[in-house]
Protein backbone atom coordinates (compact mmCIF):
# COMPACT_ATOMS: atom_id res chain seq x y z
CA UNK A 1 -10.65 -67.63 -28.95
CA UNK A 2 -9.79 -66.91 -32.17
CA UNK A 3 -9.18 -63.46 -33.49
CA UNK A 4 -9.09 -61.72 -36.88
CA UNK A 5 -6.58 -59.13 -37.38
CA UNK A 6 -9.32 -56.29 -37.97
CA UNK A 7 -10.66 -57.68 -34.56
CA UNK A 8 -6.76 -56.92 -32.81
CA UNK A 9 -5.75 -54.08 -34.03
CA UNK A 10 -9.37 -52.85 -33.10
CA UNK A 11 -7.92 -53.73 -29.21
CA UNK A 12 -4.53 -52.14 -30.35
CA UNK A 13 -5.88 -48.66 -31.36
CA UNK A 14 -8.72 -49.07 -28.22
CA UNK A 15 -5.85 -49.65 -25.87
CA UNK A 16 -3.12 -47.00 -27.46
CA UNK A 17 -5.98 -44.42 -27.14
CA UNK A 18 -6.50 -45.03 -23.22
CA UNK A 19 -2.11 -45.00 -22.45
CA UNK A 20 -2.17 -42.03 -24.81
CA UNK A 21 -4.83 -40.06 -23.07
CA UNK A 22 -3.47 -41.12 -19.59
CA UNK A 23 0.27 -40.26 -20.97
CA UNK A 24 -1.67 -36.89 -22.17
CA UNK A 25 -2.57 -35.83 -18.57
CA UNK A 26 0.65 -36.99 -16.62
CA UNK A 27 2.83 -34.94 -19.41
CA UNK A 28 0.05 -31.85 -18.29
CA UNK A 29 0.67 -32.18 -14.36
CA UNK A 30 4.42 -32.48 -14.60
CA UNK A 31 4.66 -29.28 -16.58
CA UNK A 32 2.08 -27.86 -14.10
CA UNK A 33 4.05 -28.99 -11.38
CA UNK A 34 7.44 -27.84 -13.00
CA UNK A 35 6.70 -24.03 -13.33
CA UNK A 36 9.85 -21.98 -11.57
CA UNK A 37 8.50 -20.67 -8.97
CA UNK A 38 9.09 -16.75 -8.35
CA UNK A 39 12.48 -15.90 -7.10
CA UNK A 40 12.07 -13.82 -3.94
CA UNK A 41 13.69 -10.35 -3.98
CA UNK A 42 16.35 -9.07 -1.53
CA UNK A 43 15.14 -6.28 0.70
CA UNK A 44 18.59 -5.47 0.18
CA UNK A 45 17.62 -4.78 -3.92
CA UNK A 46 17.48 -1.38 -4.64
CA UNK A 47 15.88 -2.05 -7.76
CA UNK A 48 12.86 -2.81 -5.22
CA UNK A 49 13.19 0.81 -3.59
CA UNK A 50 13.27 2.22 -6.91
CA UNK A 51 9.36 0.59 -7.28
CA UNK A 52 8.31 1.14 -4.29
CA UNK A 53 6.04 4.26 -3.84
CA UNK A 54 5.92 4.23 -0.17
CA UNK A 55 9.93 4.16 0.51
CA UNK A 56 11.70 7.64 1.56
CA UNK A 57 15.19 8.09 0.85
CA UNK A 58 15.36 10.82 3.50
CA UNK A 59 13.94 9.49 7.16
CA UNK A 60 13.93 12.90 8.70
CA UNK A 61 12.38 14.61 5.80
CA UNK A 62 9.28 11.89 5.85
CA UNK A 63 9.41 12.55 9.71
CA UNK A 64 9.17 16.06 9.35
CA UNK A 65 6.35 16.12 6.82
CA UNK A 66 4.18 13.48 8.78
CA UNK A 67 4.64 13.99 12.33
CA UNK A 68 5.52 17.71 12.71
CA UNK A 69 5.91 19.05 16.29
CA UNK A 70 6.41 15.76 17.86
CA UNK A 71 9.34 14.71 15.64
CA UNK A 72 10.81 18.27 16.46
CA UNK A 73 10.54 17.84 20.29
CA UNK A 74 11.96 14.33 20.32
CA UNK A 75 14.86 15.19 18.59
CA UNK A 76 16.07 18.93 19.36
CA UNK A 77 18.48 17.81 21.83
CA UNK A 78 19.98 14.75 19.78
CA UNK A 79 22.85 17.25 18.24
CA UNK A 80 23.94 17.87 22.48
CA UNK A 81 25.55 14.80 22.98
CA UNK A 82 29.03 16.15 21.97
């Protein structure tokens, strides 16, 4: 088998292109794979009170407003413990 040197470095680039294209898409799922993931937020944050529309800062004021009467009646004789 004899080979010109056109012929080899035909191979050369042929094979270079294949490791480079296989290189190519390792490289791509390593970085996919190496994304940070999110870091998870205390509940303890009050940053994430600050965001949150649904938090109260005042439990017997949101009690008050949503469940009337029957917050009334459950608690009127909380304050007769003493």
């Amino acid at each position: 088998m004899t080979q010109t040197t056109s012929e080899r470095m035909a191979l050369i680039r042929q094979a270079a292109k294949k490791f480079q294209t296989s290189k190519t898409r390792e490289n791509r799922f390593v970085k996919s794979e190496r994304k940070p993931a999110k870091k998870a937020k205390s509940f303890l944050d009050n940053s994430a009170f600050s965001q949150d529309e649904r938090h109260y800062t005042d439990a017997s004021k949101y009690a008050n407003e949503h469940y009337g009467e029957v917050y009334h009646y459950t608690t009127r004789f909380d304050n007769d413990w003493d």
